[in-house]
Protein backbone atom coordinates (compact mmCIF):
# COMPACT_ATOMS: atom_id res chain seq x y z
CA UNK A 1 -11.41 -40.31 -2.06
CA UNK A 2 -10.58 -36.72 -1.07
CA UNK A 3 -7.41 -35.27 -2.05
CA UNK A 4 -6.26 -32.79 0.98
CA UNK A 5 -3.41 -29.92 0.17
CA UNK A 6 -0.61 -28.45 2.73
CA UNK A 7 -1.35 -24.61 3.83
CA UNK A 8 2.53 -24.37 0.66
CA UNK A 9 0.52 -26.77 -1.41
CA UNK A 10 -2.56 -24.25 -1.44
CA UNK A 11 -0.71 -21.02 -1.40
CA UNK A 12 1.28 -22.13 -4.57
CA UNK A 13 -2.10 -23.29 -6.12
CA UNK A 14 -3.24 -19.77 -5.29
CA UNK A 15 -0.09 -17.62 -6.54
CA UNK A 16 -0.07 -20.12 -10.02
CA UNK A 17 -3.87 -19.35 -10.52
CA UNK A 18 -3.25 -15.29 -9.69
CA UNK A 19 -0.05 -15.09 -11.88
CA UNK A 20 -1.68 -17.95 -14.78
CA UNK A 21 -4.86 -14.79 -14.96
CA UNK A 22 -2.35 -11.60 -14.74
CA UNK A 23 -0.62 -13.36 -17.68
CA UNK A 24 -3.82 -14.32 -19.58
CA UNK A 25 -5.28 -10.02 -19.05
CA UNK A 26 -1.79 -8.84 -19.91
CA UNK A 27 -2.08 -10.78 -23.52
CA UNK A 28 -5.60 -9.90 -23.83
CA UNK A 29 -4.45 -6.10 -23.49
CA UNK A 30 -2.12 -6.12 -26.31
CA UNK A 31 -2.03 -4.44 -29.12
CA UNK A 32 -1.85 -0.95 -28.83
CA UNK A 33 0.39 0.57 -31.24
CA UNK A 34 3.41 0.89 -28.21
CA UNK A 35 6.29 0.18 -30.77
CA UNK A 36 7.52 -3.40 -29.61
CA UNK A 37 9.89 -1.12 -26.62
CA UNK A 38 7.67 -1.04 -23.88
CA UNK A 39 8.67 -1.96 -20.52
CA UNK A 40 6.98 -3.61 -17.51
CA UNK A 41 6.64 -0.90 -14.79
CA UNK A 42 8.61 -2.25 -11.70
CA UNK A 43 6.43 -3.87 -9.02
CA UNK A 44 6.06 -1.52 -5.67
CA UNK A 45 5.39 -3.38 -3.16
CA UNK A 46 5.97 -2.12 0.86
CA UNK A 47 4.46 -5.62 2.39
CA UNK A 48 7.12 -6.00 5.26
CA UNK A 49 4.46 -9.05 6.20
CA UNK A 50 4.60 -11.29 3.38
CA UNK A 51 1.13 -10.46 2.01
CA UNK A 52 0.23 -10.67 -1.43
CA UNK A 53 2.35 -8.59 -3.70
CA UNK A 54 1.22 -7.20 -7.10
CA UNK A 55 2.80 -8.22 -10.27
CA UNK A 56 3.92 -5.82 -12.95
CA UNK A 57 1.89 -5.33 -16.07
CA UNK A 58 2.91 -4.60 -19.17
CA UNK A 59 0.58 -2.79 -21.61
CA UNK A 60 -1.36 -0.72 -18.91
CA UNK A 61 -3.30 2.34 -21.03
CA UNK A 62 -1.67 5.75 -19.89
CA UNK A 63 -4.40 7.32 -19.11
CA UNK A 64 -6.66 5.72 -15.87
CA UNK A 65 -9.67 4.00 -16.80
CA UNK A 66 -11.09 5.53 -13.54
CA UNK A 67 -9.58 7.90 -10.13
CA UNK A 68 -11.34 8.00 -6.86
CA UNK A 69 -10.26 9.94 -3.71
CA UNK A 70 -10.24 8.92 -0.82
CA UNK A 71 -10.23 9.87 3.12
CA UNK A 72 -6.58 11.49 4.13
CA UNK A 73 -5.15 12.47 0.60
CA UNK A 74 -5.27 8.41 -0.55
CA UNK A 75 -6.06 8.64 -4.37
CA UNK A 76 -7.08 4.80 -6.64
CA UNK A 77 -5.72 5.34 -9.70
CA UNK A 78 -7.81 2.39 -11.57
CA UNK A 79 -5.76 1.02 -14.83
CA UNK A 80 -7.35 -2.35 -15.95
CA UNK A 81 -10.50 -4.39 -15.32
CA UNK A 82 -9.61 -7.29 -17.88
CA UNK A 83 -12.09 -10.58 -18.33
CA UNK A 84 -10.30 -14.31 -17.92
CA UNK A 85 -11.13 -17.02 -19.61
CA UNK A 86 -10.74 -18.86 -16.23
CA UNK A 87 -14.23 -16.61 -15.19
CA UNK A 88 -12.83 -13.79 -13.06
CA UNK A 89 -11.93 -10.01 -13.68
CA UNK A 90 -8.62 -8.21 -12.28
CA UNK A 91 -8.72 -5.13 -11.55
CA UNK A 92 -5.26 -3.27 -11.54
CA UNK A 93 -4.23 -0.01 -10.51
CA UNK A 94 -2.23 2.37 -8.20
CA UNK A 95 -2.98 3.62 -4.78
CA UNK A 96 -1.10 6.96 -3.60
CA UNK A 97 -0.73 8.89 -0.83
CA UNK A 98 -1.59 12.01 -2.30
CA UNK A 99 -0.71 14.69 1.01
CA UNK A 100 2.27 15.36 2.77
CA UNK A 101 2.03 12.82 5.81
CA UNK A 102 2.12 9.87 6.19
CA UNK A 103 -1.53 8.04 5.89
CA UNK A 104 -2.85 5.00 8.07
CA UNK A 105 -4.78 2.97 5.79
CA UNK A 106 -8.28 3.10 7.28
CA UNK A 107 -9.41 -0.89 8.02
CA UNK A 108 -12.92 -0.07 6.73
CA UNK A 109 -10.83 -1.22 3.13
CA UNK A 110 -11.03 -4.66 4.14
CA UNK A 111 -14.56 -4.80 4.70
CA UNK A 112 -16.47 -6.07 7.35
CA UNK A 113 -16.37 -10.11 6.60
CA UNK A 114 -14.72 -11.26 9.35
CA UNK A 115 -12.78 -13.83 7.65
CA UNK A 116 -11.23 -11.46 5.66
CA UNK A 117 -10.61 -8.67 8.15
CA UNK A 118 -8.65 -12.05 10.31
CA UNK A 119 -6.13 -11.83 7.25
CA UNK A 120 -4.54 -8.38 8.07
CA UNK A 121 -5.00 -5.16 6.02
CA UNK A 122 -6.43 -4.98 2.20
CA UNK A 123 -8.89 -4.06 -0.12
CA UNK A 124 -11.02 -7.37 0.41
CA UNK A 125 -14.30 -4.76 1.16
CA UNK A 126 -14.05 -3.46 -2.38
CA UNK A 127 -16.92 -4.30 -4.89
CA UNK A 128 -18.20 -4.87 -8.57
CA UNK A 129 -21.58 -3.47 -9.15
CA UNK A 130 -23.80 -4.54 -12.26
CA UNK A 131 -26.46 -2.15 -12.03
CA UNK A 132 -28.14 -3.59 -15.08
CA UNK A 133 -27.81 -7.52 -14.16
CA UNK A 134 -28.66 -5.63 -10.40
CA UNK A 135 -26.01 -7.84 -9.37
CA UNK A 136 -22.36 -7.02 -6.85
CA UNK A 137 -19.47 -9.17 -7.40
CA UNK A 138 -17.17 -9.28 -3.66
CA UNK A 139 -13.66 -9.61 -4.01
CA UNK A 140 -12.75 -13.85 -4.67
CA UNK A 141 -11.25 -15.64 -1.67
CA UNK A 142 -8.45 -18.42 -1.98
CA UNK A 143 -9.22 -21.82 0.46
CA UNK A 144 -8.22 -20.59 3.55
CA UNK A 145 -10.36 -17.46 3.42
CA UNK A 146 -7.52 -14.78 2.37
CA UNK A 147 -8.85 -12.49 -0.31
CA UNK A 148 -7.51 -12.10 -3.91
CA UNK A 149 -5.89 -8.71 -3.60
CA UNK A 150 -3.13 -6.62 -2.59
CA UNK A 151 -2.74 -7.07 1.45
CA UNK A 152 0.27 -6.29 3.73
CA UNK A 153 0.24 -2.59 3.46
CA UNK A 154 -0.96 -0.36 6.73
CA UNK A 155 0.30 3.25 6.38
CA UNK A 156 1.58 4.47 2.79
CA UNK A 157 4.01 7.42 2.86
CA UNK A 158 3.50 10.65 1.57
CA UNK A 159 3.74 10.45 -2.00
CA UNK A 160 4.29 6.55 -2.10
CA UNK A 161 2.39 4.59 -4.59
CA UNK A 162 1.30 1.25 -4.55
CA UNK A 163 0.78 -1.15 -7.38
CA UNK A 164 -2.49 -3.14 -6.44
CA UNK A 165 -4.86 -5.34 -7.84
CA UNK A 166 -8.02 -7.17 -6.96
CA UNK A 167 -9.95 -10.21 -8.71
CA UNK A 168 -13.42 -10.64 -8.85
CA UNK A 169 -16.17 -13.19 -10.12
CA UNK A 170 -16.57 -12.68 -14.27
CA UNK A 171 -19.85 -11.09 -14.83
CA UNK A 172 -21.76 -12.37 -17.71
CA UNK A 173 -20.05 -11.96 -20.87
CA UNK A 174 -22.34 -9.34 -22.38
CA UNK A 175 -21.49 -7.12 -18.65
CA UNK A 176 -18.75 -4.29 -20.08
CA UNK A 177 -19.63 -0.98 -18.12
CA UNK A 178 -19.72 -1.73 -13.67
CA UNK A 179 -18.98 0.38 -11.26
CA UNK A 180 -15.92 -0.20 -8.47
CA UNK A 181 -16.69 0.57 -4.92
CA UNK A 182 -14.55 0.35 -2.14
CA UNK A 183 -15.76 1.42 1.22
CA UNK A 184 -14.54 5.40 2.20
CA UNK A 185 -13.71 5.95 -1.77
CA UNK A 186 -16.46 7.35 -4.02
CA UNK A 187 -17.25 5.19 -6.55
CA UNK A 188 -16.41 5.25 -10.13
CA UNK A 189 -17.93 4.00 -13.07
CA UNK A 190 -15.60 1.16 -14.98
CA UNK A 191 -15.38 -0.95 -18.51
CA UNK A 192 -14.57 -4.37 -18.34
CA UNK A 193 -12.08 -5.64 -21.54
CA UNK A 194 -11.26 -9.38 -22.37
């Protein structure tokens, strides 16, 4: 018998599983001698299209585990790249318009998959690279093809910043150190926790 799920039915399957790992890497992160007062930094999200929006994470180090530039002043401020039990890694961090204009996020961000380009604007091209498994890990897809990260966004203003986040397939257990590519960013070396 085969068990078949409304287009609501899968998106709320989607956003549990997303939010069910965000919660899971935020209590793997904790910890770090932050007093008890921290606060979760607000989500930013400028989706006017109902993409997906990122959630707020408490515990996020204060310095950037990584920061790649990008074309037109855009600057990827990485945070987190924390292991799930569930056998995926989410990547967190900010992306800022670092110049005074505003910037047109280039499509070449979404990749070239044209499943995921039919889903509007993201970072869907971006990659995991295990250099020493010589293995790349794309960005995870829900049902209907949509990918697992931050979409919605087409032209960030100057000196916006927005909260993203990405998931990707687990590598093996004993994987720590990858490096994050995303196409038009150079590409920065990364450490997996969890």
């Amino acid at each position: 018998m085969s068990i078949r799920f409304t287009t609501k039915a899968r998106r709320g399957v989607v956003a549990m599983t997303v939010a069910a790992g965000l919660a899971l890497g935020v209590a793997g992160c904790g910890g770090g001698g932050g007093g008890g007062d921290e606060k979760p930094k607000p989500s930013a999200s400028t989706s006017k299209t109902g993409g997906s929006k990122p959630s707020a994470q408490e515990g996020q180090a204060s310095e950037p585990l990584a920061e790649v530039k990008g074309p037109n002043g855009l600057l990827l401020q990485i945070t987190s790249a924390v292991r799930d039990s569930g056998g995926f890694v989410t990547v967190s961090g900010d992306l800022k318009n670092d110049s005074s204009e505003v910037v047109v996020v280039p499509a070449a961000l979404s990749g070239n998959e044209t499943e995921i380009i039919n889903n509007g604007r993201s970072l869907g091209g971006a990659t995991l690279v295990d250099s020493k498994g010589k293995k790349r890990y794309y960005v995870l897809r829900d049902t209907d093809g949509r990918p697992l990260t931050t979409t919605g966004f087409s032209s960030i203003k100057p000196g916006e910043t927005i909260d993203v986040f990405l998931q990707f397939p687990a590598p093996p257990s004993g994987t720590t150190d990858v490096s994050f590519q995303l196409p038009l960013f150079s590409s920065a070396a990364i450490q997996i926790s969890g």
